[in-house]
PDB file of N, CA and C in Angstrom:
ATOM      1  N   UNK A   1       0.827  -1.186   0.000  1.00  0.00           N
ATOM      2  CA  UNK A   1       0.000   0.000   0.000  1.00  0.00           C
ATOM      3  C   UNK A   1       0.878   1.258   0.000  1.00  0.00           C
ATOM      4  N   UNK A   2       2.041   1.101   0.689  1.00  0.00           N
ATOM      5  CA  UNK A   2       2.846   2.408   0.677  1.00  0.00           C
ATOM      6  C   UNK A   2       3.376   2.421  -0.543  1.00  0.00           C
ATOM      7  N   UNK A   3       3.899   1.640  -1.278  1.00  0.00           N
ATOM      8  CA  UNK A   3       4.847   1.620  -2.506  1.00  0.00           C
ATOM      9  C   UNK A   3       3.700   2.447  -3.341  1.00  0.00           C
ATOM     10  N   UNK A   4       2.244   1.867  -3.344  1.00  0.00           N
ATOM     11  CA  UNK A   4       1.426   2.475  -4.285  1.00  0.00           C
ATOM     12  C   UNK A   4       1.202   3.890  -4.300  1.00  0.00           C
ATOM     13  N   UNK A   5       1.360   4.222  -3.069  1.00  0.00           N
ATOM     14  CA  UNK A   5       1.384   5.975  -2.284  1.00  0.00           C
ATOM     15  C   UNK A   5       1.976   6.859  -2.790  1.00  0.00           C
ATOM     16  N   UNK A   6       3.201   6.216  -3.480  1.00  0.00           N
ATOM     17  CA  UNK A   6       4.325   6.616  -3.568  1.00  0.00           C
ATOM     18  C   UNK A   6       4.731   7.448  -5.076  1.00  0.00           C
ATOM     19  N   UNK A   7       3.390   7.196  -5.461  1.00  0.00           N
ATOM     20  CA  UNK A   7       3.351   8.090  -6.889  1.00  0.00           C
ATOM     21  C   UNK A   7       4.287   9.131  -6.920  1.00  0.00           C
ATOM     22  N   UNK A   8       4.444  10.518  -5.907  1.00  0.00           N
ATOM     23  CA  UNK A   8       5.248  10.874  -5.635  1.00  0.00           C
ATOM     24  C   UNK A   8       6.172  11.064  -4.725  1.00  0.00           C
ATOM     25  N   UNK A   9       6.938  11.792  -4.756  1.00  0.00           N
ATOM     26  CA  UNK A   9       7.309  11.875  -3.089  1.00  0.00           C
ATOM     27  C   UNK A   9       6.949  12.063  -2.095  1.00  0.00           C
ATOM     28  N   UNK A  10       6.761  11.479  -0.898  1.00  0.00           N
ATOM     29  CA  UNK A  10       5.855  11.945  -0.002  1.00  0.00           C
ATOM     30  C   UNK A  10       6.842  11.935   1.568  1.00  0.00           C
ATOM     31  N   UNK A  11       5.870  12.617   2.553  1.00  0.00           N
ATOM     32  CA  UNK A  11       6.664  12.456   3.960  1.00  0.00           C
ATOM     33  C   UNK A  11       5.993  11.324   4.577  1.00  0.00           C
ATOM     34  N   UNK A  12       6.700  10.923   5.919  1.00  0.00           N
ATOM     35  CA  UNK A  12       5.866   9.522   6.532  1.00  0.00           C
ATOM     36  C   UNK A  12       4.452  10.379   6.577  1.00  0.00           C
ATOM     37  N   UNK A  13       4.216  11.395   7.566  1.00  0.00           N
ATOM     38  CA  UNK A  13       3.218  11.842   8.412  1.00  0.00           C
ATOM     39  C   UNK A  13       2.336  11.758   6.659  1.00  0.00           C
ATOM     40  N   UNK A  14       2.067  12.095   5.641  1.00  0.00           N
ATOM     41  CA  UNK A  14       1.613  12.295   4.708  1.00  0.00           C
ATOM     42  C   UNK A  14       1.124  10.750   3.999  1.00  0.00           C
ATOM     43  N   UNK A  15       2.054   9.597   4.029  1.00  0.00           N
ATOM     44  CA  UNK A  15       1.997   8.874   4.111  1.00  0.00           C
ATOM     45  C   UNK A  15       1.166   7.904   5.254  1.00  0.00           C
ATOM     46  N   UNK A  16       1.269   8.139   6.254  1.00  0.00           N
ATOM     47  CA  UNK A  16       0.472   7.381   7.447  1.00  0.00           C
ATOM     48  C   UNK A  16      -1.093   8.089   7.476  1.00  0.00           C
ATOM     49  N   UNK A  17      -1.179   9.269   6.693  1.00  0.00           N
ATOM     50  CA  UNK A  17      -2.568  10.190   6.886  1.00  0.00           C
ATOM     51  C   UNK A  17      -3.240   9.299   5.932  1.00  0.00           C
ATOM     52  N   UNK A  18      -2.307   9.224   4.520  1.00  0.00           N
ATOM     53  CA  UNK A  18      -3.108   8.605   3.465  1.00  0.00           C
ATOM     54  C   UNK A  18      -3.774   6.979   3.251  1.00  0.00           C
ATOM     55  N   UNK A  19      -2.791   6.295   3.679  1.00  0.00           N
ATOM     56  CA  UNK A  19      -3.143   4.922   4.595  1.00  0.00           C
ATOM     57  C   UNK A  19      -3.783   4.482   5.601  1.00  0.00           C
ATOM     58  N   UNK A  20      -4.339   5.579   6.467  1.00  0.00           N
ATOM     59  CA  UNK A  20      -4.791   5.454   8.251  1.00  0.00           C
ATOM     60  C   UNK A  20      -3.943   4.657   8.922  1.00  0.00           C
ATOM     61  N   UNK A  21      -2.491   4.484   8.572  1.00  0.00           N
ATOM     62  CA  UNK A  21      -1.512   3.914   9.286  1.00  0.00           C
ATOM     63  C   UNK A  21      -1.035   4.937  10.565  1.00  0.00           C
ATOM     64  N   UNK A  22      -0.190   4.533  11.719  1.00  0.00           N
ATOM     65  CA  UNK A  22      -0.081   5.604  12.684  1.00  0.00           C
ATOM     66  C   UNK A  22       1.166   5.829  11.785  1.00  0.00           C
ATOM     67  N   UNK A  23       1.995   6.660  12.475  1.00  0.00           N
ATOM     68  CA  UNK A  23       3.197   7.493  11.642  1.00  0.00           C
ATOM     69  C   UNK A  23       4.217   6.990  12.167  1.00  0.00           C
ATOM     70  N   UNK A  24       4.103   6.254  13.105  1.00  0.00           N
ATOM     71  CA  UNK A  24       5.310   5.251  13.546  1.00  0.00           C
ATOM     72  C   UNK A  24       5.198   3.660  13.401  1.00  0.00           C
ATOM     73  N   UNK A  25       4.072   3.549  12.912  1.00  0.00           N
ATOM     74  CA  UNK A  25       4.058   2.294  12.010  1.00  0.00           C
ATOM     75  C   UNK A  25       4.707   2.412  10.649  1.00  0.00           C
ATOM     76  N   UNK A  26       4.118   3.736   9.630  1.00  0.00           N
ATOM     77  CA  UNK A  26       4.367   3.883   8.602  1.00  0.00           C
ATOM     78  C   UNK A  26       5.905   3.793   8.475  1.00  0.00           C
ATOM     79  N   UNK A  27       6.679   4.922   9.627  1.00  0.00           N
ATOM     80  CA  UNK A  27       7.878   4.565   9.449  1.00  0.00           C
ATOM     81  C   UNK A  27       8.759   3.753   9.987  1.00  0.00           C
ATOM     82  N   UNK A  28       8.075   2.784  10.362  1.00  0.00           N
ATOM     83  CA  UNK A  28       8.630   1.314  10.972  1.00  0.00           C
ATOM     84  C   UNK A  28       8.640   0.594   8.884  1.00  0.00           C
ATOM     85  N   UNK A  29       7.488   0.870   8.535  1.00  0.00           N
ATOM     86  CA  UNK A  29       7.146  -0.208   7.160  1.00  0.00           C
ATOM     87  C   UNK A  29       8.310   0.694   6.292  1.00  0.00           C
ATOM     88  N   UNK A  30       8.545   2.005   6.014  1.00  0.00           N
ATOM     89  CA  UNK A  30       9.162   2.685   4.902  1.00  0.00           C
ATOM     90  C   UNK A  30      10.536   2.254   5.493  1.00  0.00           C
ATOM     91  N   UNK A  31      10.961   1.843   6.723  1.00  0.00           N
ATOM     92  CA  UNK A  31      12.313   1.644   6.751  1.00  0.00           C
ATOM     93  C   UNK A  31      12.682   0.108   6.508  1.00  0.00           C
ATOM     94  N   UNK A  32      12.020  -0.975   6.049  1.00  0.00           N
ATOM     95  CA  UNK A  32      12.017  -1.986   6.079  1.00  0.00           C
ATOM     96  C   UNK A  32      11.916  -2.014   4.415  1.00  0.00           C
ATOM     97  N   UNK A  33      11.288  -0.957   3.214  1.00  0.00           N
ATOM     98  CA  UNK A  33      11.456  -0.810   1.976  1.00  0.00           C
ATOM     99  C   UNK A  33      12.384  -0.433   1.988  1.00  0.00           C
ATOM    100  N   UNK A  34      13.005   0.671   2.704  1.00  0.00           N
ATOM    101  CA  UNK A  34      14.291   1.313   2.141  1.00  0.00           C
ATOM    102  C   UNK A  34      15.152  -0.154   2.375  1.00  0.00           C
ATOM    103  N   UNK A  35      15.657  -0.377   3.389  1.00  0.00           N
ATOM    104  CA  UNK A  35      16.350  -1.703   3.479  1.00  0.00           C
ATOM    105  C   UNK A  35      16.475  -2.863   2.458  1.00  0.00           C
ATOM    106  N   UNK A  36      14.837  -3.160   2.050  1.00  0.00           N
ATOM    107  CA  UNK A  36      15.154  -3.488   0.431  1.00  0.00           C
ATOM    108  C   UNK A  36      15.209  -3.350  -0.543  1.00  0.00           C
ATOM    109  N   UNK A  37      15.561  -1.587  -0.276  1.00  0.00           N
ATOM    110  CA  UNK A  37      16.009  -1.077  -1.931  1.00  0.00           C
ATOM    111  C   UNK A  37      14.694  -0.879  -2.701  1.00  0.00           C
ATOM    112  N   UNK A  38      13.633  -0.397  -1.813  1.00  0.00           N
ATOM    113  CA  UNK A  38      12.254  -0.384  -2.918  1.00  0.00           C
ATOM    114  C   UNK A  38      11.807   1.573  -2.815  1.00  0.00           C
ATOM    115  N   UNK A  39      12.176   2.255  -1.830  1.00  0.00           N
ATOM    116  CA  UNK A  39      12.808   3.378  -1.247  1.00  0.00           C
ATOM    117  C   UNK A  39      13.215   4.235  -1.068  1.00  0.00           C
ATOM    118  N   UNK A  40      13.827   5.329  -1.663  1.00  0.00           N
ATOM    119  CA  UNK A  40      15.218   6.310  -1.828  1.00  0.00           C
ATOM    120  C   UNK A  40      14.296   7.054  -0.377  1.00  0.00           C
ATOM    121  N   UNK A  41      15.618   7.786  -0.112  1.00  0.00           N
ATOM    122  CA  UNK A  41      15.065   9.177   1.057  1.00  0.00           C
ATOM    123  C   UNK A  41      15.905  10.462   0.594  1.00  0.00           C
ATOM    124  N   UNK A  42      15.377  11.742   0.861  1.00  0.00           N
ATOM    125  CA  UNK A  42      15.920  12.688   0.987  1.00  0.00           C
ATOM    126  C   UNK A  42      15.398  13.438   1.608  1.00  0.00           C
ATOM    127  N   UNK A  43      16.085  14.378   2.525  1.00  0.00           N
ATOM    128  CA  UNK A  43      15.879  15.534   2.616  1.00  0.00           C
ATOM    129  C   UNK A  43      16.046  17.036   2.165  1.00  0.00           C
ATOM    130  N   UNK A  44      14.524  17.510   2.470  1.00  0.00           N
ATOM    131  CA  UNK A  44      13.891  18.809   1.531  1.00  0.00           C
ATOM    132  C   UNK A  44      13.933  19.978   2.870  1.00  0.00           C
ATOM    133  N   UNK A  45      14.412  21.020   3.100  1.00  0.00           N
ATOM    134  CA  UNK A  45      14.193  21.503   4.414  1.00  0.00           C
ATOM    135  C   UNK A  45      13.981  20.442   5.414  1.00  0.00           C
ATOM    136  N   UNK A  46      13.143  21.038   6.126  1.00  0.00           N
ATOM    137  CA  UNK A  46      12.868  20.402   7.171  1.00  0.00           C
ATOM    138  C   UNK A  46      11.783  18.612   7.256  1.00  0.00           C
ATOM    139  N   UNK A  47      11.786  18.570   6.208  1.00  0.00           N
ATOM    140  CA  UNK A  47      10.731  17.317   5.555  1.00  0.00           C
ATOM    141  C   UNK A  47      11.683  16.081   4.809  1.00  0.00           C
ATOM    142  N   UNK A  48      11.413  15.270   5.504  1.00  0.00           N
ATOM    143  CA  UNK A  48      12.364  13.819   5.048  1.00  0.00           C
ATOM    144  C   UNK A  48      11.219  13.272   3.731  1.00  0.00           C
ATOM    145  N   UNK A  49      11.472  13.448   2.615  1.00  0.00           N
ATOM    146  CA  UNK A  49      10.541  13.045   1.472  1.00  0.00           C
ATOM    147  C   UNK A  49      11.488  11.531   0.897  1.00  0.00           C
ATOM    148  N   UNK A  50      10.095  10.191   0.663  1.00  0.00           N
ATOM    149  CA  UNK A  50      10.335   8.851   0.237  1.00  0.00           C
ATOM    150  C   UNK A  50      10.198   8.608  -1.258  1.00  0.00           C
ATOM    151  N   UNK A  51      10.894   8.149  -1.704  1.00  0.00           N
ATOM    152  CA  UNK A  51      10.230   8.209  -3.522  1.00  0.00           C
ATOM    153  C   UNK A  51      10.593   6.391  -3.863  1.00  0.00           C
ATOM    154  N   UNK A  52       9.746   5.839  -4.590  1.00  0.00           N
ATOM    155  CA  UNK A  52       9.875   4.438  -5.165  1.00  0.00           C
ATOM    156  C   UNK A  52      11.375   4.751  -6.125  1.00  0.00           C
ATOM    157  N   UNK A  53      11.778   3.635  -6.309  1.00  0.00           N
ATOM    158  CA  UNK A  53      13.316   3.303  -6.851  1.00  0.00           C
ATOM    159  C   UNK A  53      13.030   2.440  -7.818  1.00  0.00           C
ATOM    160  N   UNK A  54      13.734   2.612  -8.838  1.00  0.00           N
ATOM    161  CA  UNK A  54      13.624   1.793 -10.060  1.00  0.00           C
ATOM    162  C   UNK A  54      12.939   0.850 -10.021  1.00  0.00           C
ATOM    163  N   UNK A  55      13.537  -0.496  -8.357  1.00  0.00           N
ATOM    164  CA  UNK A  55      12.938  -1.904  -8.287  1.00  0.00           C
ATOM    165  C   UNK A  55      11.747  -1.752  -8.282  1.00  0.00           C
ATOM    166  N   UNK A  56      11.475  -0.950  -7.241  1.00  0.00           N
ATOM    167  CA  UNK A  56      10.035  -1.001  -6.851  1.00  0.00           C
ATOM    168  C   UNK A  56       9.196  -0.454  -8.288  1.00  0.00           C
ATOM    169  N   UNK A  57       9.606   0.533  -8.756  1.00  0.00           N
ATOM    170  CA  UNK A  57       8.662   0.566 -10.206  1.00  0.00           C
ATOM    171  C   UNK A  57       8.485  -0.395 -11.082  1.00  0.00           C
ATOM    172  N   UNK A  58       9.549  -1.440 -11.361  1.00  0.00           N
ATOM    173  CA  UNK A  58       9.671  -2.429 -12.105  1.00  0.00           C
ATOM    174  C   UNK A  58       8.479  -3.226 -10.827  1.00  0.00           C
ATOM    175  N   UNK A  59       8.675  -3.831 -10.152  1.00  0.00           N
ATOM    176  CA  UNK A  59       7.835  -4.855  -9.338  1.00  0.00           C
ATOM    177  C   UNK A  59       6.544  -4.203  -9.359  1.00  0.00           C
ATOM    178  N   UNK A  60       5.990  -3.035  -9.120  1.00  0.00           N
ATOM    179  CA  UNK A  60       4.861  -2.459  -9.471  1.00  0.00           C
ATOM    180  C   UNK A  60       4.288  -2.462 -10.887  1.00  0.00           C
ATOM    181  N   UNK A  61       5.180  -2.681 -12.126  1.00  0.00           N
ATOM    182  CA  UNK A  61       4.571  -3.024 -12.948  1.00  0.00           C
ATOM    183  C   UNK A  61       4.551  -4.201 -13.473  1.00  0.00           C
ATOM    184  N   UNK A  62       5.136  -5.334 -12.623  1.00  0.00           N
ATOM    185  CA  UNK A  62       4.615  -7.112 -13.220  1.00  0.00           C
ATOM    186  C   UNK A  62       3.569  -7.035 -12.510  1.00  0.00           C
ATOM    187  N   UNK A  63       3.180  -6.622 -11.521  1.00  0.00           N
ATOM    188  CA  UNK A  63       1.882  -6.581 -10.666  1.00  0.00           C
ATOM    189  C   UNK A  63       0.854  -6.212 -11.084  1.00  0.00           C
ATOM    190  N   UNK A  64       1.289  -5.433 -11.830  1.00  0.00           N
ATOM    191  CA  UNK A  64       0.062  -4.472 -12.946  1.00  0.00           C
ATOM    192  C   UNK A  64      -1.294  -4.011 -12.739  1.00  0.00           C
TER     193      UNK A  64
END
């Protein structure tokens, strides 16, 4: 569900709003993608923004 979220970049809190996940679940789950490389992070000011990574676009589209 998060990978699908992930259309663009997003923050956890933005992420956990859009899911009804809490925001320390969400970023319990986004650190367990990043770990497998499905993931990227950066920071924007003050806002840690998540974006899908090649894999994860490729695996999102055999899923189709």
């Amino acid at each position: 569900m998060l990978l699908a979220e992930l259309s663009a970049p997003r923050s956890t809190t933005e992420l956990a709003r859009r899911t009804r996940m809490s925001a320390g679940n969400a970023s319990q789950h986004l650190t367990t993608l990043r770990d497998a490389g499905l993931v990227s992070v950066r920071r924007e000011g003050r806002y840690v923004l998540y974006s899908r990574t090649d894999l994860a676009e490729a695996l999102l589209a055999r899923s189709g």
